[in-house]
Protein backbone atom coordinates (compact mmCIF):
# COMPACT_ATOMS: atom_id res chain seq x y z
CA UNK A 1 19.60 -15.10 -8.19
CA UNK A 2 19.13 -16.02 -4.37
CA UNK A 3 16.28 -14.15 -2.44
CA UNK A 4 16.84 -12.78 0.71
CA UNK A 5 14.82 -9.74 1.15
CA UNK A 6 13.20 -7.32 -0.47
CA UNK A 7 16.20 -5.34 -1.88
CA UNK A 8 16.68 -8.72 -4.15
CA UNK A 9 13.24 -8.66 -4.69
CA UNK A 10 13.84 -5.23 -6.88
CA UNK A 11 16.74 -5.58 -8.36
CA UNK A 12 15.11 -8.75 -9.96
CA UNK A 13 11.74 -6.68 -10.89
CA UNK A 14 14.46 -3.96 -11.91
CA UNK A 15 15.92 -6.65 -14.89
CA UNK A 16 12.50 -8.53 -15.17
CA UNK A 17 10.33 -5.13 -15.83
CA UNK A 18 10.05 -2.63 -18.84
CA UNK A 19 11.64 0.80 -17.72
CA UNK A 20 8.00 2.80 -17.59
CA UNK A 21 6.86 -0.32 -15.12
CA UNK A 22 9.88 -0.54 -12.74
CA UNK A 23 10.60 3.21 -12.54
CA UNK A 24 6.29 4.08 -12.32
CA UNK A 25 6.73 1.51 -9.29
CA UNK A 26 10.16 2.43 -7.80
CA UNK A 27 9.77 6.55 -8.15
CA UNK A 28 8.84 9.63 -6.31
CA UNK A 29 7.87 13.31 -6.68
CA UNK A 30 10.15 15.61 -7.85
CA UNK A 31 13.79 15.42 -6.58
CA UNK A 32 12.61 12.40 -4.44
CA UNK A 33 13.74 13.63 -1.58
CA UNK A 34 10.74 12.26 0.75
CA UNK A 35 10.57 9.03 -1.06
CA UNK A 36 14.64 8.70 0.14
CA UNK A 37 13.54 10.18 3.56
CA UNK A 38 10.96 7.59 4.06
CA UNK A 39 13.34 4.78 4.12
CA UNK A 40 16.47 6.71 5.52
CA UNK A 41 14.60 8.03 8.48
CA UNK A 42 13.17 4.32 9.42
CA UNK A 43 16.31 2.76 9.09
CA UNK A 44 18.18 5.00 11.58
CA UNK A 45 15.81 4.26 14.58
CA UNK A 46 17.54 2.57 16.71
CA UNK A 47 16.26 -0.39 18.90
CA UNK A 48 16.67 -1.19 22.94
CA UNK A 49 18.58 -5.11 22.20
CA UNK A 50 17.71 -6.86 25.85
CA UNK A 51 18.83 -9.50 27.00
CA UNK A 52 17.79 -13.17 29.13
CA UNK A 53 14.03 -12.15 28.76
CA UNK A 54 12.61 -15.63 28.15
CA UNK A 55 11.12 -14.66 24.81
CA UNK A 56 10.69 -18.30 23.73
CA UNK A 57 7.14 -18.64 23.34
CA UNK A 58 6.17 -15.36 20.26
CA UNK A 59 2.70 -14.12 19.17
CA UNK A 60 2.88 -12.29 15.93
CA UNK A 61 0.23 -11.77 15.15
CA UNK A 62 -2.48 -8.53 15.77
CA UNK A 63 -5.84 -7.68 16.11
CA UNK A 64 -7.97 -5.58 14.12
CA UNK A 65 -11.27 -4.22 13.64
CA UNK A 66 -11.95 -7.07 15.82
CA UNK A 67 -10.35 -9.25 13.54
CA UNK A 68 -7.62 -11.91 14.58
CA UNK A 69 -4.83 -11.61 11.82
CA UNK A 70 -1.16 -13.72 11.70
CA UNK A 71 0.79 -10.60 10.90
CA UNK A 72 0.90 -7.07 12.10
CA UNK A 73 1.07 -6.37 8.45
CA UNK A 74 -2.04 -5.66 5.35
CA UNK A 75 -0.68 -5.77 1.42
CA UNK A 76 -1.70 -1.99 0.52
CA UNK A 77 -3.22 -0.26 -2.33
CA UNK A 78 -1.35 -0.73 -5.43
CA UNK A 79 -2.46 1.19 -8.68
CA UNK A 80 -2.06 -0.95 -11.81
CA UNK A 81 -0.61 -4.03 -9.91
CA UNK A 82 -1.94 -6.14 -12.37
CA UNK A 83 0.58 -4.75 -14.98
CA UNK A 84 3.33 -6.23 -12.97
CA UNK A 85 2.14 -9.82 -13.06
CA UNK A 86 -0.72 -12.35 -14.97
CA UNK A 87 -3.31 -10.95 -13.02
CA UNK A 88 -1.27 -9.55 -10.45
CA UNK A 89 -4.45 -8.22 -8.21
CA UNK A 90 -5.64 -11.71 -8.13
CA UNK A 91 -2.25 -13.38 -7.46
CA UNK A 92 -1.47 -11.14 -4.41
CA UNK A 93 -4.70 -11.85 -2.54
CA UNK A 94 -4.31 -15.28 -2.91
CA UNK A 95 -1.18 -14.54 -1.19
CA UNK A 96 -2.54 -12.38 1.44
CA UNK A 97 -5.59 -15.06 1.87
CA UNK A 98 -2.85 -18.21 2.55
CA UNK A 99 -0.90 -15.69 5.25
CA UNK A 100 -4.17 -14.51 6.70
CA UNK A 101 -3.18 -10.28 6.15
CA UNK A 102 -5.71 -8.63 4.59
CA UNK A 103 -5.52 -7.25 0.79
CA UNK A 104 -6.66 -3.74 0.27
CA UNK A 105 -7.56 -3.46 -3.54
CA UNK A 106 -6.65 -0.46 -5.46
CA UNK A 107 -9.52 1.66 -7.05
CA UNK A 108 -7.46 1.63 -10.25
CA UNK A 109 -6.63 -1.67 -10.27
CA UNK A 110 -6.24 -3.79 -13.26
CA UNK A 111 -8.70 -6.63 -12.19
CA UNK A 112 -12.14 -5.93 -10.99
CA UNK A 113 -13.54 -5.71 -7.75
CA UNK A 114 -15.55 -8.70 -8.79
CA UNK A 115 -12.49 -10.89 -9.88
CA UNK A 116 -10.41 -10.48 -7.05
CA UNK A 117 -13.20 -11.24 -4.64
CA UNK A 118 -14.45 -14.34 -6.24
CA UNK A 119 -10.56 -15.25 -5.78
CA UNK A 120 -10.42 -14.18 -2.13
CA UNK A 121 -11.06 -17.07 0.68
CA UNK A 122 -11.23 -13.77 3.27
CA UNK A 123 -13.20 -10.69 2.83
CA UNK A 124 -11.21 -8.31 0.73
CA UNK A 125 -10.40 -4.13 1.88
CA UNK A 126 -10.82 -1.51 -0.37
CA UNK A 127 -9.25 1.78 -1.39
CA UNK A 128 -11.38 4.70 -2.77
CA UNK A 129 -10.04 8.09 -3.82
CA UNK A 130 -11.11 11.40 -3.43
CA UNK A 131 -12.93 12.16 -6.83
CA UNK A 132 -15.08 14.60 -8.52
CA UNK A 133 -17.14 11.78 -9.90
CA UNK A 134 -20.01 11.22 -6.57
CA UNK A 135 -21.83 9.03 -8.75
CA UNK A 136 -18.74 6.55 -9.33
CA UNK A 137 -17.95 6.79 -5.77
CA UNK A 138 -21.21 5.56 -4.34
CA UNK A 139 -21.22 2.71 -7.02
CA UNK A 140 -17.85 0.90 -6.29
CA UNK A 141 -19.01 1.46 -2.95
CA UNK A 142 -21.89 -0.39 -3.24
CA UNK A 143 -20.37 -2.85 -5.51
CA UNK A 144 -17.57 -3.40 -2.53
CA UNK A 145 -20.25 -3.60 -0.10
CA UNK A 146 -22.32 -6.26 -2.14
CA UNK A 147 -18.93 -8.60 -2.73
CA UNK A 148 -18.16 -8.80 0.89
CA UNK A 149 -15.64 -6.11 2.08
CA UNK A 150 -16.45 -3.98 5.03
CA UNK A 151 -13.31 -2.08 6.08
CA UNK A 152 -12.74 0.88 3.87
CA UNK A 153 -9.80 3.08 2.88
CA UNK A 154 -10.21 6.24 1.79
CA UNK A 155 -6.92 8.44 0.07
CA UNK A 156 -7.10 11.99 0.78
CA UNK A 157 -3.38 12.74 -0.11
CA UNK A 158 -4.10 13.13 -3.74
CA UNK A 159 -6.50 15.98 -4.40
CA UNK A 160 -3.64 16.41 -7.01
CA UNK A 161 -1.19 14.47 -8.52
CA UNK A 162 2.29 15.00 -7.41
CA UNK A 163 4.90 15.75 -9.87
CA UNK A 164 6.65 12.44 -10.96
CA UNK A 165 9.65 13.50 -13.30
CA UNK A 166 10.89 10.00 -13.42
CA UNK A 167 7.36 9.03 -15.36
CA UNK A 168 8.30 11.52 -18.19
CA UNK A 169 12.11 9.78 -18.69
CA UNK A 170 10.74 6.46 -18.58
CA UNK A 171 7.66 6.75 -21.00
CA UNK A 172 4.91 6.03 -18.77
CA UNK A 173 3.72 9.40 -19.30
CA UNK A 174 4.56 12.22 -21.87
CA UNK A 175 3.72 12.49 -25.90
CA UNK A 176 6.10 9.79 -26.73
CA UNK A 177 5.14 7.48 -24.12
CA UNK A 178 3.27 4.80 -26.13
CA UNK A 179 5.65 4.28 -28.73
CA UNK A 180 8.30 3.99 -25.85
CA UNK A 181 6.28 1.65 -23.90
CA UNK A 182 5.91 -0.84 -27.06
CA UNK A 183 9.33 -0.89 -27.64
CA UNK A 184 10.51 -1.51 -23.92
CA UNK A 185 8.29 -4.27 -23.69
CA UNK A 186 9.54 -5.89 -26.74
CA UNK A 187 13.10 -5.84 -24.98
CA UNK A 188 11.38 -7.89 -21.87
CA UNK A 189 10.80 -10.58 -23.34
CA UNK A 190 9.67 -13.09 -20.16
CA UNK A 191 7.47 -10.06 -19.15
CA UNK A 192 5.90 -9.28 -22.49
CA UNK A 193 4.77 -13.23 -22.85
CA UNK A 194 3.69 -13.52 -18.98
CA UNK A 195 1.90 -9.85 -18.65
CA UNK A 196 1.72 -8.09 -22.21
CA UNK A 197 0.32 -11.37 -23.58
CA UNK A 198 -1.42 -13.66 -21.95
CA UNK A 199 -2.13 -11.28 -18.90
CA UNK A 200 -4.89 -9.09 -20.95
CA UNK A 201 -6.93 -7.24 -20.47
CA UNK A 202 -5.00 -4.18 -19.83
CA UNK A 203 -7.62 -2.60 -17.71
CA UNK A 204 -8.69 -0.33 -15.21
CA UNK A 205 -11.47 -2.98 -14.12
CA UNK A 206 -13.16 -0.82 -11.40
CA UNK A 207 -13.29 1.92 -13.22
CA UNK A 208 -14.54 0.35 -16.80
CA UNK A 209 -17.20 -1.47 -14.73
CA UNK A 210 -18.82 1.92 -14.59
CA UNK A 211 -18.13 3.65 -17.49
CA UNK A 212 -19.57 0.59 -19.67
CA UNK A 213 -16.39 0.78 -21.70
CA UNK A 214 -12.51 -0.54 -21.50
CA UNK A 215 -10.56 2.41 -19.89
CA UNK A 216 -7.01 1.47 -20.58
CA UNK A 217 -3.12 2.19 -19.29
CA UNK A 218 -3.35 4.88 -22.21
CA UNK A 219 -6.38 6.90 -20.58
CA UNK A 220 -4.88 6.43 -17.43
CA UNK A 221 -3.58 9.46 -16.14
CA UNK A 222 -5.76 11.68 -17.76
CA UNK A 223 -8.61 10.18 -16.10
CA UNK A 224 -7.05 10.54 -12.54
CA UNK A 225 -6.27 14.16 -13.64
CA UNK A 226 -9.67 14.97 -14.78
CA UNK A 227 -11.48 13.55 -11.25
CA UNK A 228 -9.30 14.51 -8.84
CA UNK A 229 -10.94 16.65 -6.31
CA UNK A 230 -8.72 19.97 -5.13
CA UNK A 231 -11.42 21.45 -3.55
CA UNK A 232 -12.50 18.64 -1.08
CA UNK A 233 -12.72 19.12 2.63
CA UNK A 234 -13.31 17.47 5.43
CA UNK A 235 -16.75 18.83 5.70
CA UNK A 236 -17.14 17.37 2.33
CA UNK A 237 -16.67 13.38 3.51
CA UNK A 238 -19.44 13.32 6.10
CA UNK A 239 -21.32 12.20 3.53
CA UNK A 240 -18.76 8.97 3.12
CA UNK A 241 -19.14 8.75 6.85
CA UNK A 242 -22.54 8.20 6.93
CA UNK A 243 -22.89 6.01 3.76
CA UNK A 244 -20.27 3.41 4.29
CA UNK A 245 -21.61 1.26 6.37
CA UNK A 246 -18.39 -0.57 7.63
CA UNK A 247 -14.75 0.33 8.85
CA UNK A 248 -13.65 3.94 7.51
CA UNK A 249 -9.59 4.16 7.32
CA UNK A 250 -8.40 7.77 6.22
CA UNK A 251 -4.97 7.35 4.53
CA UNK A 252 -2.45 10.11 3.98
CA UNK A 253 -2.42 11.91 7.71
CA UNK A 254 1.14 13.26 8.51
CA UNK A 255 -0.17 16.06 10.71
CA UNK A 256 -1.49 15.61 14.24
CA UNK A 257 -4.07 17.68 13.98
CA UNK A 258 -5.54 15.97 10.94
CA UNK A 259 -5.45 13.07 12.99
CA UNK A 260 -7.61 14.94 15.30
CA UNK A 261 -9.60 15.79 12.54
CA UNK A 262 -10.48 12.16 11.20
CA UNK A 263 -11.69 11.18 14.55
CA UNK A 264 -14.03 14.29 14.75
CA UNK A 265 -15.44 12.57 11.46
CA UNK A 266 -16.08 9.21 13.29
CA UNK A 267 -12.85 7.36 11.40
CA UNK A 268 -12.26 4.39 12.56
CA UNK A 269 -8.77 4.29 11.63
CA UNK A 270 -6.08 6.31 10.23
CA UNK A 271 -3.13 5.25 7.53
CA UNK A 272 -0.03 7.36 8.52
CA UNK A 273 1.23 8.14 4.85
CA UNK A 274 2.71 10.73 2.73
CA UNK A 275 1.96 8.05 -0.44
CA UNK A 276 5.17 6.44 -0.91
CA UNK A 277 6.86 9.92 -1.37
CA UNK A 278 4.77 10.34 -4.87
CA UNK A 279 3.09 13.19 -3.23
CA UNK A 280 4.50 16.49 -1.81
CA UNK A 281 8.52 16.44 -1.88
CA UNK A 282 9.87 17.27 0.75
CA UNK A 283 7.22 16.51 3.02
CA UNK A 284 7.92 14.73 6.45
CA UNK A 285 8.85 10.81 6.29
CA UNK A 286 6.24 8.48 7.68
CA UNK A 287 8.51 7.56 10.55
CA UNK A 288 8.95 10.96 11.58
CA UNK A 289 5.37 11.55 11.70
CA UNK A 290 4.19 8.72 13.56
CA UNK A 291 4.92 9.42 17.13
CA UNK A 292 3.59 12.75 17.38
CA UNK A 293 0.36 11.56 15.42
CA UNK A 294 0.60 8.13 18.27
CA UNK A 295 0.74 10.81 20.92
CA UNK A 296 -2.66 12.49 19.86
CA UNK A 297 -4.85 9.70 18.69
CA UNK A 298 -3.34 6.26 20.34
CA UNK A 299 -6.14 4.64 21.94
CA UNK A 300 -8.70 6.23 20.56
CA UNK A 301 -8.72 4.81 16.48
CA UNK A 302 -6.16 2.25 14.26
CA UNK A 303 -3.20 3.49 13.42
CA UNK A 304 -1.62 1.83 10.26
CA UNK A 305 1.77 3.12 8.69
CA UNK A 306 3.26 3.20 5.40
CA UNK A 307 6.39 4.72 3.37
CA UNK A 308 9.84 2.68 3.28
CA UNK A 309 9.01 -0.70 4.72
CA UNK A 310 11.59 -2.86 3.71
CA UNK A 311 12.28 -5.61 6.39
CA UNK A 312 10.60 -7.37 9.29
CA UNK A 313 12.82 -4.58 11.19
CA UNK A 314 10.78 -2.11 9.55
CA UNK A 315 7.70 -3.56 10.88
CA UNK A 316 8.96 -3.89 14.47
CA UNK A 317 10.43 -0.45 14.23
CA UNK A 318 6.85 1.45 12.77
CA UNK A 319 4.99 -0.49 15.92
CA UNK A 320 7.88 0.82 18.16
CA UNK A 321 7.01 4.55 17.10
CA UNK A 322 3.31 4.09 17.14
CA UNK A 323 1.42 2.08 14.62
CA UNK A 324 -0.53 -1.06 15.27
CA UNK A 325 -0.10 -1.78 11.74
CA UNK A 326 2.03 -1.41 9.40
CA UNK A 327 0.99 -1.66 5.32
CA UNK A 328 3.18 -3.29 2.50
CA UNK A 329 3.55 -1.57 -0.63
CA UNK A 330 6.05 -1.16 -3.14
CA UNK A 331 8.58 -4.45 -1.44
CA UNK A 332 4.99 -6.58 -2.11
CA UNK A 333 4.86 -5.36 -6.29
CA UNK A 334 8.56 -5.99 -5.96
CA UNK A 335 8.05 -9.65 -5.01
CA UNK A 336 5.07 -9.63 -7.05
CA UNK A 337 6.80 -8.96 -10.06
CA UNK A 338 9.31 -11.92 -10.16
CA UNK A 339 7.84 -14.62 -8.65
CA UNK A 340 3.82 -13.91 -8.55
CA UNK A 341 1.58 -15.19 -5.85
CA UNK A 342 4.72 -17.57 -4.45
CA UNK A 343 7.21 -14.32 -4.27
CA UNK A 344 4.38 -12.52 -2.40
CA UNK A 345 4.45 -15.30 0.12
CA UNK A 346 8.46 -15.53 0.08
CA UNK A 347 8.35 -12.34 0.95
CA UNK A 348 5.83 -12.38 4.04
CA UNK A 349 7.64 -15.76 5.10
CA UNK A 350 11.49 -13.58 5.67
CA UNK A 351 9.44 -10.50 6.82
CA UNK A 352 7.72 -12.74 9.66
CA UNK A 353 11.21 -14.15 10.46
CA UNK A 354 12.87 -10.55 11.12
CA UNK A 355 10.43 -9.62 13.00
CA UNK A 356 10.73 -12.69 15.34
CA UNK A 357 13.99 -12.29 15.72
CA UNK A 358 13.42 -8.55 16.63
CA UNK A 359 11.00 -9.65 19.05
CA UNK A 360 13.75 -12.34 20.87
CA UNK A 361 16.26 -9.80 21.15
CA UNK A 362 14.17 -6.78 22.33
CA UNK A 363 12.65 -9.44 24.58
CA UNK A 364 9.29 -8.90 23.90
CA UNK A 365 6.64 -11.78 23.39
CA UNK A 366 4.02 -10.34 21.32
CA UNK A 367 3.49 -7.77 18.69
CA UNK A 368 0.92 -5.88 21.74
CA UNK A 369 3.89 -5.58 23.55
CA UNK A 370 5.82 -3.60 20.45
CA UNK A 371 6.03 0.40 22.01
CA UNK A 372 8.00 3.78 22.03
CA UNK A 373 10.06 1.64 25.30
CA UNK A 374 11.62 0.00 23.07
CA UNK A 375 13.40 2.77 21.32
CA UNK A 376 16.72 3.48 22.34
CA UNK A 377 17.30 7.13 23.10
């Protein structure tokens, strides 16, 4: 199969993946309406092409955090990438090391916050959920603090979890589920010997670290059900605020004045997100959020993006609306998937390349030079 973008990149995953994997990865909250939205809405802004602006000479790459990075672009939080290749935590920050981005581990990833790191040639991120558990909260924490990271992200768009029919037909959740999920991965062969077998164990590493005992796909989602917090506020994560001593990213703002309201905290940076569209369906699409949420806080804190990033177009087009970054999620597992650390970089390598060529014929020269003027109205 040739690979050309990302869209090849899932139909492969699509063949090379049991059905509970793929669909856990591909799927949205209820009707999936936002998770459509999300790419739909990106792909229809449109782009001032210019023309004979001597845009020989391109700087792709952005700054941040005081940080010098080669892409505009970080791999984001993935829960349970590890199920979708040997090791698949550890294979895509090896990837995100060689490109220079930075790699912004999961709290329920499959490999430990020690394992990744000791794979890592750059200082890794880290994502941390809102949970009713303090005491595991302030010791991954510590433990990300002690193995080098320093720029936190903190998910505040799950004090529940959304409603995910597709999980229920596919087997990844549901009474029938692990009888269904044996059975599918006995039908994928290449991904059974690759993963099933020889990529063991089938852990939540972070999260067994601290219980003292293996906490596995099977007690999954009923631990994330059990600790998620409904009743936090943002009164509630001063206490984050003054205990993480590095960068502090809030990720899942759609609404300006939540934007507003992560500065007041003393954020650092905000992740403009409605989670992939696994969240509230029906809520707004990442693109059309952005430029009001630019509009209030541009300036004064990071703004990253998320939610249907396909393309190097997709980049250009969330830094036209707003963001100064822009974070790869689902088209990274994708890539992930079939070809491991090397399809992570494939992927990076034709993103990089749309995006020059998006530069040249906008006629800008660097990614600082990416803004709302280049939106054709």
């Amino acid at each position: 199969m040739i690979i050309s973008s990302a869209t090849d990149f899932r139909e492969a995953a699509r063949r090379k993946l049991p059905p509970f994997l793929f669909h856990y990865l591909d799927g949205g909250a209820g009707a999936e309406q936002t998770l459509r939205a999300n790419v739909d809405d990106l792909q229809a802004v449109r782009l001032r092409q210019r023309v004979l602006r001597g845009s020989d000479q391109l700087d792709v790459s952005a700054e941040w955090f005081g940080e010098r990075y080669k892409l505009p672009i970080a791999l984001a939080p993935v829960g349970l990438a590890g199920m979708y290749a040997r090791r698949g935590e550890v294979q895509a920050v090896r990837a995100a090391c060689h490109r220079h981005i930075p790699f912004i581990q999961s709290t329920v990833s499959v490999c430990s916050l020690s394992e990744v790191a000791a794979q890592a040639s750059k200082p890794i991120w880290f994502q941390l959920y809102v949970l009713k558990d303090r005491a595991f909260m302030r010791d991954v924490m510590r433990r990300a603090w002690e193995l080098g990271a320093r720029n936190l992200v903190f998910t505040v768009d799950m004090p529940v979890p959304g409603n995910r029919y597709r999980d229920l037909h596919s087997g990844m959740s549901g009474p029938d589920g692990p009888w269904r999920r044996v059975l599918q991965a006995m039908l994928h062969p290449r991904w059974a010997w690759d993963v099933g077998l020889h990529g063991r164990p089938h852990d939540l590493g972070n999260i067994s670290t601290y219980r003292g005992h293996a906490t596995g796909l099977a007690d999954y989602i009923g631990w994330l059900g059990e600790n998620f917090d409904p009743g936090i506020a943002w009164q509630d994560l001063q206490w984050i605020r003054d205990e993480w001593q590095g960068k502090l990213i809030i990720k899942g703002i759609l609404d300006p004045d939540d934007a507003r309201d992560a500065l007041k905290l003393g954020a650092d940076g905000i992740v403009v997100s409605n989670h992939g569209g696994r969240q509230l369906d029906g809520a707004m699409s990442s693109a059309q959020a952005l430029p009001a949420i630019a509009e209030a806080v541009k300036g004064q804190m990071t703004i990253f993006a998320d939610g249907g990033v396909r393309t190097g177009t997709d980049v250009f087009r969330m830094l036209a609306l707003g963001a100064d970054g822009v974070l790869l999620g689902r088209a990274f597992v994708y890539a992930l998937a079939v070809q491991g650390q090397a399809g992570v970089e494939k992927l990076l390598a034709i993103m990089e390349k749309d995006l020059r060529t998006n530069m040249v014929l906008t006629g800008v020269k660097s990614v600082a030079e990416i803004g709302p003027h280049l939106l054709a109205r």
